[in-house]
C-alpha atoms as a PDB file:
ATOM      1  CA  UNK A   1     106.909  86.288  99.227  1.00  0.00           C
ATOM      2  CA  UNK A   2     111.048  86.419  99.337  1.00  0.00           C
ATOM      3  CA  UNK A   3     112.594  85.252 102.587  1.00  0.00           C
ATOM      4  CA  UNK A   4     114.700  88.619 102.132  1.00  0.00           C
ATOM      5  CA  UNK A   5     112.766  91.642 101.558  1.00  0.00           C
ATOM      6  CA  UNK A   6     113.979  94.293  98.946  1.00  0.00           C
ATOM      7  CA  UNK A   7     115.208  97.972 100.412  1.00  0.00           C
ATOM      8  CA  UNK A   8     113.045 100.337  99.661  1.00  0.00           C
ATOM      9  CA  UNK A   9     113.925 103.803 100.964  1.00  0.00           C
ATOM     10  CA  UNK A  10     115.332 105.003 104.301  1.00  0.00           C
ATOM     11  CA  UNK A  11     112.477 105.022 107.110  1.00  0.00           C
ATOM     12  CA  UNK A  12     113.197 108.913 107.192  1.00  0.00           C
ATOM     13  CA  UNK A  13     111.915 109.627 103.732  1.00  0.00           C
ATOM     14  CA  UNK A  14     108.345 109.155 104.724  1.00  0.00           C
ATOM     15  CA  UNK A  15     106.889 111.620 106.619  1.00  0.00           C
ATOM     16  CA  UNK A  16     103.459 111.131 108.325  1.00  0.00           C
ATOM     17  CA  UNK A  17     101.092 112.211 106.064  1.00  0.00           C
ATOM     18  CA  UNK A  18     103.414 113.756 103.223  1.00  0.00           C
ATOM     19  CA  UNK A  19     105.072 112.787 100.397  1.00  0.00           C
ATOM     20  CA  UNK A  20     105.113 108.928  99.548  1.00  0.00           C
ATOM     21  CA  UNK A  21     108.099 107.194  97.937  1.00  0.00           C
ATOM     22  CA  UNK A  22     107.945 105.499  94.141  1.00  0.00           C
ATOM     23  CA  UNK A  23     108.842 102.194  93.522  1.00  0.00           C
ATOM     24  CA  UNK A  24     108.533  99.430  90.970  1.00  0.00           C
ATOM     25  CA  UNK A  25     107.110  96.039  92.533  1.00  0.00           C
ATOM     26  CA  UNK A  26     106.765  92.541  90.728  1.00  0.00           C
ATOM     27  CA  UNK A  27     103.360  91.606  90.597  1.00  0.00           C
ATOM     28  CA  UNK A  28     102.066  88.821  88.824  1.00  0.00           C
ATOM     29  CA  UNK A  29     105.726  88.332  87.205  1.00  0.00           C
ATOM     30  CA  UNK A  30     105.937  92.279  86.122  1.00  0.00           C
ATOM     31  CA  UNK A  31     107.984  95.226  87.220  1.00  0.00           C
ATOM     32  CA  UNK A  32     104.430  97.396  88.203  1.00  0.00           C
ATOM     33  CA  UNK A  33     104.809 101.234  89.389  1.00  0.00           C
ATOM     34  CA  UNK A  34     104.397 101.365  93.388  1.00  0.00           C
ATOM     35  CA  UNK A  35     104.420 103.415  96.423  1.00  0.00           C
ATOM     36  CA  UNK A  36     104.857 103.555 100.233  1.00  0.00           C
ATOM     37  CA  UNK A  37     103.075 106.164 103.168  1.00  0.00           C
ATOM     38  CA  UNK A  38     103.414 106.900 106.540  1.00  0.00           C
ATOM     39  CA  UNK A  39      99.911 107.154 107.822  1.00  0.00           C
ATOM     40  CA  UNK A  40      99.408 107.614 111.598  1.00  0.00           C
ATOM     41  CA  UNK A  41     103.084 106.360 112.180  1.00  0.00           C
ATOM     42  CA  UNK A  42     102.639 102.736 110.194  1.00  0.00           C
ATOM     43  CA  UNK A  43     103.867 102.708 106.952  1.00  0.00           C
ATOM     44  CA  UNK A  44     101.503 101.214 103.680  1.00  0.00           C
ATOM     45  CA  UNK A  45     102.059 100.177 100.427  1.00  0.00           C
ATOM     46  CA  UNK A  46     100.192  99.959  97.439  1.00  0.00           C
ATOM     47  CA  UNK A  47     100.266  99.239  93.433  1.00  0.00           C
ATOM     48  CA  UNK A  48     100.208 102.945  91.789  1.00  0.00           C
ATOM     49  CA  UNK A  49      96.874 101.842  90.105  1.00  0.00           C
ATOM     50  CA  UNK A  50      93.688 103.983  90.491  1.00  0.00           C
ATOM     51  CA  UNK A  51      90.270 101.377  91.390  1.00  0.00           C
ATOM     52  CA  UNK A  52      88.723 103.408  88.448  1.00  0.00           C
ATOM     53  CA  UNK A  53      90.616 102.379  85.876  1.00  0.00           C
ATOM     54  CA  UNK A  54      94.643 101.806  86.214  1.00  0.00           C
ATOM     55  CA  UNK A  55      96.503 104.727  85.994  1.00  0.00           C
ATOM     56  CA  UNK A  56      98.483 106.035  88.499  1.00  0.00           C
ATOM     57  CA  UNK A  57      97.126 107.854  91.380  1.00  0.00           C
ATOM     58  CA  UNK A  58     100.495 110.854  91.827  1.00  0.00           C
ATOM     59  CA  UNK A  59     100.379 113.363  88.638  1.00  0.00           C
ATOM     60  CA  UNK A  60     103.171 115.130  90.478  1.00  0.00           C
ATOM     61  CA  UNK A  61     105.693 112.441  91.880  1.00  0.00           C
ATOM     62  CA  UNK A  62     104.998 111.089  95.319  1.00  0.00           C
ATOM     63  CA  UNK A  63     102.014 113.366  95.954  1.00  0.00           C
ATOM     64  CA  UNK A  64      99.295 110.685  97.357  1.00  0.00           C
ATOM     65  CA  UNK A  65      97.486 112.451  99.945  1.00  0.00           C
ATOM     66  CA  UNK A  66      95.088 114.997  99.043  1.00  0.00           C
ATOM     67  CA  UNK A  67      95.052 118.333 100.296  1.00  0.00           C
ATOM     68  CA  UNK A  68      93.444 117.192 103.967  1.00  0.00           C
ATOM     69  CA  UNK A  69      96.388 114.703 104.642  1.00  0.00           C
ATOM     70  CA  UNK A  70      93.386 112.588 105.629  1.00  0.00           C
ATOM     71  CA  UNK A  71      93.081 110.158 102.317  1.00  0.00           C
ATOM     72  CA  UNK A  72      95.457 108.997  99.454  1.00  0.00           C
ATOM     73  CA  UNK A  73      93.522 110.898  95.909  1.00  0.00           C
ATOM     74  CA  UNK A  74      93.534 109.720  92.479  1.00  0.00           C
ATOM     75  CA  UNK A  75      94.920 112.919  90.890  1.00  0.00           C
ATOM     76  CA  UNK A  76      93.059 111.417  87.534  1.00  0.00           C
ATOM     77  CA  UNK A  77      89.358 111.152  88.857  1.00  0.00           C
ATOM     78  CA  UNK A  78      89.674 112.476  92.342  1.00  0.00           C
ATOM     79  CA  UNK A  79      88.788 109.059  93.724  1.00  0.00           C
ATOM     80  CA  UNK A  80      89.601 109.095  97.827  1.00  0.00           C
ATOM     81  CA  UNK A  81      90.932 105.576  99.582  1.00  0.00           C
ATOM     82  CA  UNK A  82      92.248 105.172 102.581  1.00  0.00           C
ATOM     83  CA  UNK A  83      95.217 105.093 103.789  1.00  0.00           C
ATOM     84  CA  UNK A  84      95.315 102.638 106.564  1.00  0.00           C
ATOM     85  CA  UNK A  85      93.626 100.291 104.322  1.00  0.00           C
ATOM     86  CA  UNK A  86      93.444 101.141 100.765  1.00  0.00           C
ATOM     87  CA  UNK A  87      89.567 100.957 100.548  1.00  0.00           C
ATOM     88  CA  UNK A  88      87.793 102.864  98.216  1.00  0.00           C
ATOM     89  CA  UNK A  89      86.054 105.989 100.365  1.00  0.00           C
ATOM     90  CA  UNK A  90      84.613 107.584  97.365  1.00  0.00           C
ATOM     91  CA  UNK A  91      84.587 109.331  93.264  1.00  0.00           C
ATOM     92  CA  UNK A  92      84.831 107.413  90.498  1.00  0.00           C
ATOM     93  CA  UNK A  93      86.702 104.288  92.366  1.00  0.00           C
ATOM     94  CA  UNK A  94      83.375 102.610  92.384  1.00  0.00           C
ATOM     95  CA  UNK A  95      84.243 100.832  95.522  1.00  0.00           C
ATOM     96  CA  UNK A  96      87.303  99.204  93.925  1.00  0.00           C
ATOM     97  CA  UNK A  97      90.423  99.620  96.772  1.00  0.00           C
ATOM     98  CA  UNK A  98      93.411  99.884  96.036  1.00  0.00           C
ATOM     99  CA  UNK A  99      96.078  96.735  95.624  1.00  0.00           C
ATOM    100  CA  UNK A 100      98.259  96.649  99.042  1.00  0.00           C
ATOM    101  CA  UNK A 101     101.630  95.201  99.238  1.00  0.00           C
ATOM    102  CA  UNK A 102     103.197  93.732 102.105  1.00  0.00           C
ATOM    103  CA  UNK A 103     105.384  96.132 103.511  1.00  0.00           C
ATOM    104  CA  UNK A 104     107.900  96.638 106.392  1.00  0.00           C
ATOM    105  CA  UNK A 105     109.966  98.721 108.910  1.00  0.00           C
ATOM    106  CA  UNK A 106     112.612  98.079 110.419  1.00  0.00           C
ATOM    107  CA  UNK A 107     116.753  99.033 111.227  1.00  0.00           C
ATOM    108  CA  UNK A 108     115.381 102.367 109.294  1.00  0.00           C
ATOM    109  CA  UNK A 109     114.772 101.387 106.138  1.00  0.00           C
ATOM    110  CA  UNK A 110     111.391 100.592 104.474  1.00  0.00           C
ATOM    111  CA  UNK A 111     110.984  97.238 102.478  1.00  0.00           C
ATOM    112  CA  UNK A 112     108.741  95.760 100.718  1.00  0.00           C
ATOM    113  CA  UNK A 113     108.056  91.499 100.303  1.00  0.00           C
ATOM    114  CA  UNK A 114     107.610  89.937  96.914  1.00  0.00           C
END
C-alpha cells in the first residue's frame, strides 16, 4: 500500500445507499475498473468485477445497489453481494465475493490505498 493514498471523490458524492463512484485502481500492476459505496454510513470499495465471471457489475454508470438498496447486483447475472463485505449472497456468483480495496474517509474526500 502507498504511504499517501490517492483522492478519490469528495465524501459528498456518495450517498448512503445510492449511486457509487467509478474509479480505476492498480491491481496486480494494472489500471483495473473500480468503485466506492456508502453503506450504513462507512464507505467500501471494490474491483468492478462480477464473482461469476469478470465483467463489471454497473450496466448504467455507478448503479451498484439493486432496487432494495439492501445489496450491490451484478447487472450481468443478477448475482447479490454485500455491501458491508463484498460476500457473495446469491445468483450466479457461486459464492465467489467480490475483490475489496482498502479504502478511506477523511477531511471529505474518499481515497483509496494502493
Amino acid at each position: 500500500m502507498a504511504e499517501n493514498p490517492r483522492l478519490i471523490c469528495a465524501a459528498s458524492d456518495l450517498q448512503d445507499g445510492g449511486r457509487g463512484v467509478r474509479f480505476e485502481a492498480q491491481w496486480g500492476g494494472q489500471p483495473t475498473p473500480a468503485f466506492v459505496i456508502r453503506f450504513k454510513g462507512r464507505v467500501y470499495g471494490y474491483l468492478n468485477r462480477c464473482g461469476h465471471i469478470p465483467v463489471e457489475l454497473d450496466f448504467q454508470p455507478g448503479e451498484f445497489f439493486d432496487d432494495s438498496r439492501l445489496y450491490l447486483v451484478c447487472a450481468t447475472h443478477g448475482a447479490l453481494y454485500a455491501p458491508e463485505s463484498g460476500a457473495c449472497l446469491g445468483g450466479r456468483c457461486e459464492r465467489r465475493g467480490l475483490l475489496p480495496l482498502e479504502v478511506i474517509e477523511r477531511d471529505g474526500g474518499i481515497y483509496v490505498k494502493e
